[in-house]
Protein backbone atom coordinates (compact mmCIF):
# COMPACT_ATOMS: atom_id res chain seq x y z
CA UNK A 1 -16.86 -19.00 -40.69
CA UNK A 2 -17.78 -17.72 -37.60
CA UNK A 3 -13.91 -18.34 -35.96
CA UNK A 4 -12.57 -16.80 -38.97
CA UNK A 5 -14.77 -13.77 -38.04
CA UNK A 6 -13.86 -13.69 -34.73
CA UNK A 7 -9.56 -14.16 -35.25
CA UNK A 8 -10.47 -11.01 -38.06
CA UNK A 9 -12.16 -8.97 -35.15
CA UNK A 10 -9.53 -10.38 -32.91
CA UNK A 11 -6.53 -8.59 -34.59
CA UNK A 12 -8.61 -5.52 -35.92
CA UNK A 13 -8.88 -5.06 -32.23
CA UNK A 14 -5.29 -5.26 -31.15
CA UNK A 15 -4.34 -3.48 -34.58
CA UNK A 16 -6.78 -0.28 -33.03
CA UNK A 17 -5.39 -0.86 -29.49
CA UNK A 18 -1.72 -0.46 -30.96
CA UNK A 19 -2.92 2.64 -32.91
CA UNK A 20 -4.20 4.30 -30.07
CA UNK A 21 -1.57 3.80 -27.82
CA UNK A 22 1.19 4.96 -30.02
CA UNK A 23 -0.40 8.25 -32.11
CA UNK A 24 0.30 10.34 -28.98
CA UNK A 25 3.54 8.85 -28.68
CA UNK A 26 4.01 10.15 -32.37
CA UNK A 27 2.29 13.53 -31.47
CA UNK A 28 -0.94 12.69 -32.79
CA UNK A 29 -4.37 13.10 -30.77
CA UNK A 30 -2.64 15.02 -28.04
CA UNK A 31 -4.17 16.38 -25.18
CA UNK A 32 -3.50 19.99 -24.20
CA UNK A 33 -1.23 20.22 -20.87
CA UNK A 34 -3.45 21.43 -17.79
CA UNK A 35 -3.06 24.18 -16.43
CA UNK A 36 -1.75 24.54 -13.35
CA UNK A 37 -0.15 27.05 -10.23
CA UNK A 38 3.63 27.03 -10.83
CA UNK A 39 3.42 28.11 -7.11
CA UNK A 40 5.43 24.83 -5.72
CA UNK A 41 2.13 23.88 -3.85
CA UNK A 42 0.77 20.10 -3.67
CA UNK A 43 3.19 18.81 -6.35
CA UNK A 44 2.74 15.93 -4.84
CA UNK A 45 0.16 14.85 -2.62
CA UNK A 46 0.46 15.02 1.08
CA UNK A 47 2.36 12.15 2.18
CA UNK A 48 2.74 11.14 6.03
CA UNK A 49 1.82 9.41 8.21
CA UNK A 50 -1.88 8.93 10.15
CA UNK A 51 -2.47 7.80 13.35
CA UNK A 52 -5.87 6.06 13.28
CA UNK A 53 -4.48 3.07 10.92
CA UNK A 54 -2.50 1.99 13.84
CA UNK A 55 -3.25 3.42 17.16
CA UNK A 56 -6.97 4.77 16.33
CA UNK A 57 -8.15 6.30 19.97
CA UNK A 58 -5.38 4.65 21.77
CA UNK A 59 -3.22 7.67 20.48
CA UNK A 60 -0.53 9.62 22.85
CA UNK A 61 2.40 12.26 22.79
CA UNK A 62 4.70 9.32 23.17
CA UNK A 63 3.79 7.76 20.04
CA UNK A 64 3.04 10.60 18.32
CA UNK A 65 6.63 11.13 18.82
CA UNK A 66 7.93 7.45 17.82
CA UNK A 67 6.34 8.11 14.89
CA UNK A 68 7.91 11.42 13.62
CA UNK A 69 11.21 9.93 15.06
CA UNK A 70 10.63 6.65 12.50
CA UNK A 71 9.87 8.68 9.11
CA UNK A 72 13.13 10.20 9.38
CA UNK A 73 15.27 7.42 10.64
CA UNK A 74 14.02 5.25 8.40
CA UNK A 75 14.25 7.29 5.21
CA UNK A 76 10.46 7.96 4.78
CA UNK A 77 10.83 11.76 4.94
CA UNK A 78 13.41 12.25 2.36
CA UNK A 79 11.39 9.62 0.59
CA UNK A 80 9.24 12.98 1.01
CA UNK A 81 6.83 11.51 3.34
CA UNK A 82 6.79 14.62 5.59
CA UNK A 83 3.15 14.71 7.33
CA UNK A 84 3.02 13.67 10.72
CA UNK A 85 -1.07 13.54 11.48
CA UNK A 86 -2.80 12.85 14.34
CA UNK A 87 -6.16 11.47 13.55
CA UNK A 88 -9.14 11.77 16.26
CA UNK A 89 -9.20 11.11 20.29
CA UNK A 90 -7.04 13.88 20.56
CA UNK A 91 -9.52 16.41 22.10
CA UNK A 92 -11.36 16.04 24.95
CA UNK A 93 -13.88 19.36 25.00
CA UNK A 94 -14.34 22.99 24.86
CA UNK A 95 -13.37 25.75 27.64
CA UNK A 96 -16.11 27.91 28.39
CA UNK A 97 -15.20 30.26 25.91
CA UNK A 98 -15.07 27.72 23.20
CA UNK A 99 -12.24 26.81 22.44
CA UNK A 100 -11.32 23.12 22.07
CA UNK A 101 -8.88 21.72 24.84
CA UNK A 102 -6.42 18.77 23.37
CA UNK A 103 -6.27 15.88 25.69
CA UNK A 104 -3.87 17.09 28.97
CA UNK A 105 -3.04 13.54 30.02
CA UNK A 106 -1.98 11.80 26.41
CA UNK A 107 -0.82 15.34 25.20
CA UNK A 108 0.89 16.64 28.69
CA UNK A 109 2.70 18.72 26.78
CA UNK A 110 0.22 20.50 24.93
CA UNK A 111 -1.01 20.51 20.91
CA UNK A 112 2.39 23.48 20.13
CA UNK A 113 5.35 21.52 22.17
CA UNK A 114 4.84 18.48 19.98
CA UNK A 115 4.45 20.85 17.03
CA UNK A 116 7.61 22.05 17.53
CA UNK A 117 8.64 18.72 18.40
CA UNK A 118 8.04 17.60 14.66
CA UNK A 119 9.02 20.72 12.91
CA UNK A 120 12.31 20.08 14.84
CA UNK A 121 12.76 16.90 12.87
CA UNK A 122 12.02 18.63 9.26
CA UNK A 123 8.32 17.25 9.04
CA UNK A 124 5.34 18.98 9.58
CA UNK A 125 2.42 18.67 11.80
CA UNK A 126 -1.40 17.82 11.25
CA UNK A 127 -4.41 17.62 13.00
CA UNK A 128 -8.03 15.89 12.34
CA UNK A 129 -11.17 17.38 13.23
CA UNK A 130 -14.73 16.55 12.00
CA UNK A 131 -17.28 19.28 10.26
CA UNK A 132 -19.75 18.16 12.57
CA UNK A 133 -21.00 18.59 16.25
CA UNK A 134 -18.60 15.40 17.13
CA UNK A 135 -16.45 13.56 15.30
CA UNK A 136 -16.80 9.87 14.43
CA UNK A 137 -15.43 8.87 18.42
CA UNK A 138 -18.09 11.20 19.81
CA UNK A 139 -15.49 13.76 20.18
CA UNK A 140 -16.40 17.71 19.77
CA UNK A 141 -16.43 18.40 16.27
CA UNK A 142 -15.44 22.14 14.82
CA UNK A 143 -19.24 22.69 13.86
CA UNK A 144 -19.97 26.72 15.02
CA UNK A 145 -16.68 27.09 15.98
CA UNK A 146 -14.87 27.04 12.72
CA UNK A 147 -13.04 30.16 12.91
CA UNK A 148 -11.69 29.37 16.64
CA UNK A 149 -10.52 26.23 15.97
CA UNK A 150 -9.04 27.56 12.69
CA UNK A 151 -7.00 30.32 14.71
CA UNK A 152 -6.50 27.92 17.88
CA UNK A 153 -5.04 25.16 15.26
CA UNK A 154 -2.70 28.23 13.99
CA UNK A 155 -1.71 29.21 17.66
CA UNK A 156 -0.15 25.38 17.81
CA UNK A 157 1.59 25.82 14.16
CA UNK A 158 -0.40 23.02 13.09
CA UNK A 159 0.45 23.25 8.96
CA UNK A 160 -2.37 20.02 7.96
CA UNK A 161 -6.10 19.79 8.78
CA UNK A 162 -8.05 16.95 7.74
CA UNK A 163 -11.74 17.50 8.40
CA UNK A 164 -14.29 15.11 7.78
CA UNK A 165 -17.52 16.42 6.42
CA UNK A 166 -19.52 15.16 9.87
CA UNK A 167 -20.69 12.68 11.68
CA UNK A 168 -23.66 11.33 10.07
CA UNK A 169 -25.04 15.00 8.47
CA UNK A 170 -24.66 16.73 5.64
CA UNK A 171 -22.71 19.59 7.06
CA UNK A 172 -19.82 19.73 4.40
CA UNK A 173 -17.12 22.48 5.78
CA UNK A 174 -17.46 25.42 3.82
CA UNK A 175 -14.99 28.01 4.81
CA UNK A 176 -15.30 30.66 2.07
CA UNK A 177 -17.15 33.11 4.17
CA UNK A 178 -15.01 32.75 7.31
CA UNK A 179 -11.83 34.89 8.09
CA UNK A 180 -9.37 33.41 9.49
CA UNK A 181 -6.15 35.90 11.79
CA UNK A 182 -2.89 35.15 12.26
């Protein structure tokens, strides 16, 4: 009796499985569409490419390079793979006014030549930075100087900022009361 009961349960199961796969295939149980922006933003997520899974602090303008040249000669941008993101180790400090100086010997360059190095290519550029007073390499974080950061990372057409929400506090970036110029 008891495997008798347990076949019957068996196929009532798959029997209710089938059933609720297929109503909304026949219209039934549907849920309403979200809504959403039709403002082409994020229709897909951002796709790229990040430094840290490879490189992590031993990052440079040379490689930051290889990399942009390698999602387009390898088909990864039209694959729409189009971020090119340099993760932390890429700052060194603050000027006395504030403002946070990228690396001058892996970036001789500077932050807005190899911006315009990766534009050139089709993709666009990104940037990491950490809510806190450092970031997780003991680097200076954006914390108190969220709107010069936000205008310096503007100055160097950066178009992607991944923030992390701070070394070991609970300072989660809120931005809503900052303004931010062009």
């Amino acid at each position: 009796m008891g495997k008798k009961l347990s076949n019957r349960v068996g196929v009532a199961f798959r029997y209710l499985l089938a059933l609720l796969i297929a109503l909304p295939l026949m219209g039934g149980l549907s849920a309403p569409r979200a809504a959403a922006l039709d403002n082409g933003l994020a229709l897909t997520p951002p796709m790229g490419w990040n430094s840290w899974n490879f490189y992590a602090c031993n990052v440079d303008e040379d490689k930051i390079k290889q990399a942009a040249d390698l999602l387009v000669s390898s088909g990864m941008k039209d694959a729409g793979y189009k971020y090119v993101v340099i993760d932390d180790c890429w700052q060194t400090g603050r000027t006395a006014d504030g403002e946070i100086i990228a690396d001058p010997v892996k970036f001789p360059s500077g932050m807005k030549a190899l911006a315009d190095y990766i534009h050139g290519k089709g993709l666009l550029f990104g940037l990491y930075t950490d809510a806190g007073y450092t970031t997780c390499a003991g680097r200076p974080g954006m914390y108190g100087n969220e709107v010069q950061d936000a205008n310096t990372f503007a100055s160097w057409d950066v178009d992607y900022v991944k923030v992390d929400p701070g070394k070991g506090s609970n300072n989660w970036l809120n931005l809503d009361h900052l303004k931010v110029s062009n």
